[in-house]
C-alpha atoms as a PDB file:
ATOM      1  CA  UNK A   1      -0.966  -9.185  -1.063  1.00  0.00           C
ATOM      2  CA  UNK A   2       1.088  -6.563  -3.093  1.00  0.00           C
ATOM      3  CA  UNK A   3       3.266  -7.006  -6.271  1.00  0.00           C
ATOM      4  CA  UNK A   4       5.046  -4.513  -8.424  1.00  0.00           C
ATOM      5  CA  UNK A   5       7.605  -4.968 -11.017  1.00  0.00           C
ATOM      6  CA  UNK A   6       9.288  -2.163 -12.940  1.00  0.00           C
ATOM      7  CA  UNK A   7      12.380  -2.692 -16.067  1.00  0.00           C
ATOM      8  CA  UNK A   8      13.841  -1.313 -18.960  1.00  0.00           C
ATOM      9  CA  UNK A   9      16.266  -2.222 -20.740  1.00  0.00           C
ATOM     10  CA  UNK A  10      19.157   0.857 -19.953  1.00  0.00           C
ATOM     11  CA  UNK A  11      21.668  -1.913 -19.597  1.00  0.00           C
ATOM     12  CA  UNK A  12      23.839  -0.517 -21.947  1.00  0.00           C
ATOM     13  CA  UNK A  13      23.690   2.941 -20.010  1.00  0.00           C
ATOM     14  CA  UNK A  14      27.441   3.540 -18.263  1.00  0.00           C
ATOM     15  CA  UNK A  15      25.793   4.696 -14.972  1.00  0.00           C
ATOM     16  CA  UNK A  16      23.662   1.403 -14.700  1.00  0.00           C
ATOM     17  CA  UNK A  17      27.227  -1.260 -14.865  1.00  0.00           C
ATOM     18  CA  UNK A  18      29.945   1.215 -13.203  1.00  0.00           C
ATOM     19  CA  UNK A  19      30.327   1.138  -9.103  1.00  0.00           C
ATOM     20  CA  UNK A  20      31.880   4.210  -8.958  1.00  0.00           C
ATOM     21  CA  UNK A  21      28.432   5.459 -10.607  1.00  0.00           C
ATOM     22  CA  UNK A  22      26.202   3.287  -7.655  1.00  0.00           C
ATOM     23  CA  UNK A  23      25.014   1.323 -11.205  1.00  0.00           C
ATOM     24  CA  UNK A  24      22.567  -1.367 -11.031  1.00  0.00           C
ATOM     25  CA  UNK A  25      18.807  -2.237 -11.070  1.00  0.00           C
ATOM     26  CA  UNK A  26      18.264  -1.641  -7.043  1.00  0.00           C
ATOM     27  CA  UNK A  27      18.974   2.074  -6.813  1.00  0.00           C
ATOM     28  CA  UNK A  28      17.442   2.881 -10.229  1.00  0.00           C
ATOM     29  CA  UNK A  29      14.630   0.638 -10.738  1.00  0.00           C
ATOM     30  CA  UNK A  30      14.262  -1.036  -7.823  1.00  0.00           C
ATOM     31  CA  UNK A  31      13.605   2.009  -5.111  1.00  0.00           C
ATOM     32  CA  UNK A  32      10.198   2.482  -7.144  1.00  0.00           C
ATOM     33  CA  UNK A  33       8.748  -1.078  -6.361  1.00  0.00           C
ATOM     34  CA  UNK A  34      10.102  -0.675  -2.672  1.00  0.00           C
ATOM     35  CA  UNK A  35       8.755   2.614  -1.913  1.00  0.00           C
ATOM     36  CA  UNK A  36       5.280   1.865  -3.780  1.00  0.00           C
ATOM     37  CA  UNK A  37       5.253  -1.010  -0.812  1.00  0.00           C
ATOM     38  CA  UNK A  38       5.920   0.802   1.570  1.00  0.00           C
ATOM     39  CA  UNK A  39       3.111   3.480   0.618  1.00  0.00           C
ATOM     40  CA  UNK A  40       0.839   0.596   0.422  1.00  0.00           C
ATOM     41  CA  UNK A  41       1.786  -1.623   3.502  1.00  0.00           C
ATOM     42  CA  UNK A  42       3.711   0.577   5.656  1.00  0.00           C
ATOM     43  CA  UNK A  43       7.036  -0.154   6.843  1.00  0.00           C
ATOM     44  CA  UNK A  44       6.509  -2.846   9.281  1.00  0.00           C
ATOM     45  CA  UNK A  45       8.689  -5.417   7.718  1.00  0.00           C
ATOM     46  CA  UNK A  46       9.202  -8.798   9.521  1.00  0.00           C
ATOM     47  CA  UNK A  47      11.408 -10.591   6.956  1.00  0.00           C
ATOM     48  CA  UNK A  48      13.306 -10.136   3.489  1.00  0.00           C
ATOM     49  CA  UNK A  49      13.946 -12.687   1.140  1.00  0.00           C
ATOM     50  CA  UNK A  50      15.340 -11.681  -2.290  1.00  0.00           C
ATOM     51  CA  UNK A  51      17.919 -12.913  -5.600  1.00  0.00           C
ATOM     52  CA  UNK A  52      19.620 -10.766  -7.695  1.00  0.00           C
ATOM     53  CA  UNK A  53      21.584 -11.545 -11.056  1.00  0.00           C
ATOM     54  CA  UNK A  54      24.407  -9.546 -11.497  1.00  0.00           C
ATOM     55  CA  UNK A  55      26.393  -7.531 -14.422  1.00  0.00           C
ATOM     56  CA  UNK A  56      30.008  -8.651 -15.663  1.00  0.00           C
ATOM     57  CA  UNK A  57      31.071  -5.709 -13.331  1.00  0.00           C
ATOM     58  CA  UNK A  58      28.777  -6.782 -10.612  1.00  0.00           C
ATOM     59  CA  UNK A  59      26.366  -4.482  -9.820  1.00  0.00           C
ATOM     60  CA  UNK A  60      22.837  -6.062  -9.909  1.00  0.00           C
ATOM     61  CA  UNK A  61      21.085  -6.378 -13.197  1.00  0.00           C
ATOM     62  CA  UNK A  62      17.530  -7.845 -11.926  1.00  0.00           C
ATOM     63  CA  UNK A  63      16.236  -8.690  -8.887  1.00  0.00           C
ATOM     64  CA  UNK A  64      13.011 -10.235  -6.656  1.00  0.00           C
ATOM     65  CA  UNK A  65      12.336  -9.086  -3.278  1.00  0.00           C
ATOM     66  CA  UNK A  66       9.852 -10.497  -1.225  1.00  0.00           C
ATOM     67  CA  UNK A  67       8.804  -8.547   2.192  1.00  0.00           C
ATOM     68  CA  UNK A  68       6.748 -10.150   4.659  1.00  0.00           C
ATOM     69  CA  UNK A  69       4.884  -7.688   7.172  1.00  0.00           C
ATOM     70  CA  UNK A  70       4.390  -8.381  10.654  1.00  0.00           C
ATOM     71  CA  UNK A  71       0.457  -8.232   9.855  1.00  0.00           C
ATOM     72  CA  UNK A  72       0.995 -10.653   7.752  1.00  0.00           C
ATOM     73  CA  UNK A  73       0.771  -8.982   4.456  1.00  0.00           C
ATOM     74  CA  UNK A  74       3.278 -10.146   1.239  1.00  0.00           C
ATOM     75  CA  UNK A  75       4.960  -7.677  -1.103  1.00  0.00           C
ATOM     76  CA  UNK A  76       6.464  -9.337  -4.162  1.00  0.00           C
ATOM     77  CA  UNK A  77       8.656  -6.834  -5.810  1.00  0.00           C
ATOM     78  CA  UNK A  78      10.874  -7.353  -8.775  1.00  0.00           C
ATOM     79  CA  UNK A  79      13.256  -4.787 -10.794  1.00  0.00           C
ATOM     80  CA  UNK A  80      15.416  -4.972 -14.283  1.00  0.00           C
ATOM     81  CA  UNK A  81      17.995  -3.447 -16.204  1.00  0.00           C
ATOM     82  CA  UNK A  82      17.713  -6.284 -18.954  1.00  0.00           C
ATOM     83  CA  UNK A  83      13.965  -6.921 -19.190  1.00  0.00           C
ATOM     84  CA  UNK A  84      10.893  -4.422 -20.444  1.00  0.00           C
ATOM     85  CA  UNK A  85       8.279  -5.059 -17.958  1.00  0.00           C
ATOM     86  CA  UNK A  86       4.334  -4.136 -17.340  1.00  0.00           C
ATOM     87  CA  UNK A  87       5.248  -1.764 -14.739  1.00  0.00           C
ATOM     88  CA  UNK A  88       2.453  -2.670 -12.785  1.00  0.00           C
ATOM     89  CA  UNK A  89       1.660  -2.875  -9.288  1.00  0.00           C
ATOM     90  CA  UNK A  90      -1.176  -5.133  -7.781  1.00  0.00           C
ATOM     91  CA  UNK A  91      -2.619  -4.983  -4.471  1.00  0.00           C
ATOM     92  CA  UNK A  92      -4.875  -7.597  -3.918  1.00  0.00           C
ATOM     93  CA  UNK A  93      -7.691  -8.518  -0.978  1.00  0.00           C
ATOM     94  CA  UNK A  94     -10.248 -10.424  -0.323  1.00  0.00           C
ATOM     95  CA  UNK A  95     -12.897  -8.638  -2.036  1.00  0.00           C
ATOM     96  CA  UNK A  96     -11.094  -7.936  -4.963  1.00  0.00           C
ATOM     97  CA  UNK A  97      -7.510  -5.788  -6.242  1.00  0.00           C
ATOM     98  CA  UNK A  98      -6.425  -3.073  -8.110  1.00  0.00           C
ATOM     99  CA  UNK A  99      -4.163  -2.473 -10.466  1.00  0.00           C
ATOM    100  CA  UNK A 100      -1.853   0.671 -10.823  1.00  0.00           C
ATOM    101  CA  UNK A 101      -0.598   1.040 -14.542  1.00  0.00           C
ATOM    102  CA  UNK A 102       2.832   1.925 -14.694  1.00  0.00           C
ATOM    103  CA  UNK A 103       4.187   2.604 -11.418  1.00  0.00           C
ATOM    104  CA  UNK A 104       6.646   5.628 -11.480  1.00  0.00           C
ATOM    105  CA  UNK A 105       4.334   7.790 -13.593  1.00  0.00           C
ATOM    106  CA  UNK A 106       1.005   6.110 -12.862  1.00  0.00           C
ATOM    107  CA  UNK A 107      -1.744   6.361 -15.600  1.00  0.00           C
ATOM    108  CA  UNK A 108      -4.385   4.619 -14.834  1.00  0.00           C
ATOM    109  CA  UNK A 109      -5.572   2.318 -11.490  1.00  0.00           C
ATOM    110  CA  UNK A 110      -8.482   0.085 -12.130  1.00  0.00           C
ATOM    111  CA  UNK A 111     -10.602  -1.490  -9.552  1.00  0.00           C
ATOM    112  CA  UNK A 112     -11.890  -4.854 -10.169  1.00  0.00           C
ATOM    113  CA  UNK A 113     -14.161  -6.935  -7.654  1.00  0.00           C
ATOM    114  CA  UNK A 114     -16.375  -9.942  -7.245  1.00  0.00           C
ATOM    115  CA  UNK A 115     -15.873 -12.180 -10.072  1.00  0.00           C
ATOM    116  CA  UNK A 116     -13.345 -10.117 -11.529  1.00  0.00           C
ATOM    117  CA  UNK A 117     -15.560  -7.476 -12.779  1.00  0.00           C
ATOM    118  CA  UNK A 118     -14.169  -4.292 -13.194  1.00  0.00           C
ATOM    119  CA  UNK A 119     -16.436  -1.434 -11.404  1.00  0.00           C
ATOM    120  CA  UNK A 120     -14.097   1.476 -11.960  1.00  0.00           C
ATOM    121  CA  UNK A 121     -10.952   3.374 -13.776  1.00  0.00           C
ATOM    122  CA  UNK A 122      -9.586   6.087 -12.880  1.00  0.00           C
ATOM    123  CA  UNK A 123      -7.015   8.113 -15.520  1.00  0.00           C
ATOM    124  CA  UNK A 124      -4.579   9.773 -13.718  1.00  0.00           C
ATOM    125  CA  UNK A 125      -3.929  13.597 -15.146  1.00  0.00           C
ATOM    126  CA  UNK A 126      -1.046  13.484 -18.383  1.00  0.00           C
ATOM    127  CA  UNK A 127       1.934  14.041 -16.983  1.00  0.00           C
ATOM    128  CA  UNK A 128       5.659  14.414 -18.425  1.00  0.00           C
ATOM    129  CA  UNK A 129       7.953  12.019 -16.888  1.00  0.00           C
ATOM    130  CA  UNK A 130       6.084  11.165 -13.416  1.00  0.00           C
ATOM    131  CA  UNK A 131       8.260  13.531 -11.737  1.00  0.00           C
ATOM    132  CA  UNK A 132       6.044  16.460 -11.462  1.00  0.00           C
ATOM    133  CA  UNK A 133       4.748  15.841  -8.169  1.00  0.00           C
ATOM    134  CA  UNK A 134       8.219  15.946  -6.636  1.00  0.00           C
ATOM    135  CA  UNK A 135       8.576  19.229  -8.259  1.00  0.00           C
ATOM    136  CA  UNK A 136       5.260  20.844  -7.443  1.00  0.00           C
ATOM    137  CA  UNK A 137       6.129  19.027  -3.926  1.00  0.00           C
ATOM    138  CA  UNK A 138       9.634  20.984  -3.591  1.00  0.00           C
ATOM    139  CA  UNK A 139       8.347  24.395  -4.513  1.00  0.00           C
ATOM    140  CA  UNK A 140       5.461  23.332  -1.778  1.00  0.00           C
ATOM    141  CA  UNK A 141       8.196  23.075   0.763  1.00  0.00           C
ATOM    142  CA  UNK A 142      10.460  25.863  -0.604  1.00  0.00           C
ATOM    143  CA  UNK A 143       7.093  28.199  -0.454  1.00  0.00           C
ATOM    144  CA  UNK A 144       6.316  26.991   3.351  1.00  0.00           C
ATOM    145  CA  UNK A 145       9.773  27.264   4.403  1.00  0.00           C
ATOM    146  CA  UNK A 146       9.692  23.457   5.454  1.00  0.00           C
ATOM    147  CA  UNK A 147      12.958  21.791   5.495  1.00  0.00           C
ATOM    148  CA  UNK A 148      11.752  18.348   4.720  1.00  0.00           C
ATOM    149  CA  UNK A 149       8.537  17.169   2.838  1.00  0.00           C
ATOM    150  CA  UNK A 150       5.851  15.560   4.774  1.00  0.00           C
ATOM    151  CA  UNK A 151       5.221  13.401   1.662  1.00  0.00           C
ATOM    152  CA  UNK A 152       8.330  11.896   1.689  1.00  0.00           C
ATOM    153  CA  UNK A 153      10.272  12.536   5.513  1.00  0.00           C
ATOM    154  CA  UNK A 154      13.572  12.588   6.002  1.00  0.00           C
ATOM    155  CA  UNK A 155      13.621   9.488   7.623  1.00  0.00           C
ATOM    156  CA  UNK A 156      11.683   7.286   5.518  1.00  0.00           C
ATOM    157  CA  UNK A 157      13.948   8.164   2.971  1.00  0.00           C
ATOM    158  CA  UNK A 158      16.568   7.344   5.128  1.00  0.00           C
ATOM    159  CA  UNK A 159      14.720   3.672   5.818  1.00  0.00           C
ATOM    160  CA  UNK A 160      14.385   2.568   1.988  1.00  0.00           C
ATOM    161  CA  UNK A 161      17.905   3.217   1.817  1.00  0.00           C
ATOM    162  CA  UNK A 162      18.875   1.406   4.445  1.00  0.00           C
ATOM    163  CA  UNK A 163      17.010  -1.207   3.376  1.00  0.00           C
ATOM    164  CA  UNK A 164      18.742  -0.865   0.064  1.00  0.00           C
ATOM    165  CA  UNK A 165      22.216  -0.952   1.248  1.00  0.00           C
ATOM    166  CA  UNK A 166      21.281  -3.881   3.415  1.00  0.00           C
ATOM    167  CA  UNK A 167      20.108  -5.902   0.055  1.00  0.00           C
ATOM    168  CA  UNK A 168      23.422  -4.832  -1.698  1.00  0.00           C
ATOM    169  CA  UNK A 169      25.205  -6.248   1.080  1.00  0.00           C
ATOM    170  CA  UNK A 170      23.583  -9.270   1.155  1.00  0.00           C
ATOM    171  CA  UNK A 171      23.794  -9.377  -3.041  1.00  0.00           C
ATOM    172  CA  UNK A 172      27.520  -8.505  -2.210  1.00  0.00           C
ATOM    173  CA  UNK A 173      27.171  -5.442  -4.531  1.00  0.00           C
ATOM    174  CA  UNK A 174      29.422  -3.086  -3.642  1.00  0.00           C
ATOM    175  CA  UNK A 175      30.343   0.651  -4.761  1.00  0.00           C
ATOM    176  CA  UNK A 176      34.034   1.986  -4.134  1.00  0.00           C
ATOM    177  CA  UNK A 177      33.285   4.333  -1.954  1.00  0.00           C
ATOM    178  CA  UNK A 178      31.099   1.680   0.881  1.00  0.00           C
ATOM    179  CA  UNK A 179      32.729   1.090   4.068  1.00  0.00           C
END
């Protein structure tokens, strides 16, 4: 079992509520939650089930998502423009779970087993904004003369967004420019 949540509240940022900007929670908050599944689980994905609230302009403003694998594993993900959140994600077992502090720049994941004894932290190195690793990870690629990272394909990329567009659709969120 896996759950994540990430928000802020950057409601009253332009890009979050416009269309023509691709606003809301999903493609901002959301893809975090989503993609720490996905490193976690994989992306088998049997079923979807999610809710979103939306803006006055209608873009989405928060939203739960709930992934059920074909192994039988449960992601419970939830995003917000409104709300200021943990920013944790939990992945739990039968032995135990851990818990990643603050998901898009992690700084800390503690291990707890047993009867909920915790047997280990690990502090994660300072960091700036969380993005450093997709620097250092560019200049990787740039140095090796790759054309696409093998941290983050092409086509899993491709996947979370398709994914994405599929919950907009389903949300009825739409940008001007979507077929």
């Amino acid at each position: 079992m896996l759950s994540a949540n990430l928000g802020y509240p950057v409601s009253w940022k332009e890009r979050m509520t416009k269309p023509e900007l691709a606003g809301g929670a999903l493609l901002d908050l959301g893809v975090y939650v989503i993609n720490f599944a996905s490193m976690i689980f994989g992306t088998d994905i049997k079923k979807t089930l999610s809710l979103c609230t939306k803006t006055d302009t209608g873009m989405d403003a928060e939203e739960s998502i709930t992934f059920l694998f074909n192994d039988g594993k449960i992601a419970v993900l939830h995003s917000s423009m409104y709300a200021k959140t943990d920013r944790q994600g939990m992945v739990s077992g039968d032995q135990g779970y851990l818990i990643v502090e603050n998901i898009n720049n992690p700084q800390r994941i503690t291990v707890v087993i047993g009867d909920y004894e915790v047997v280990a932290k690990y502090d994660c190195p300072p960091q700036i904004t969380g993005y450093e690793y997709q620097v250092y990870a560019c200049i990787e690629a740039l140095k090796n003369g790759w054309l696409e990272s093998p941290y983050m394909p092409h086509a899993e990329t491709l996947r979370i967004m398709r994914l994405m567009d599929g919950l907009r659709k389903e949300w009825g969120v739409r940008y001007p420019f979507d077929e």
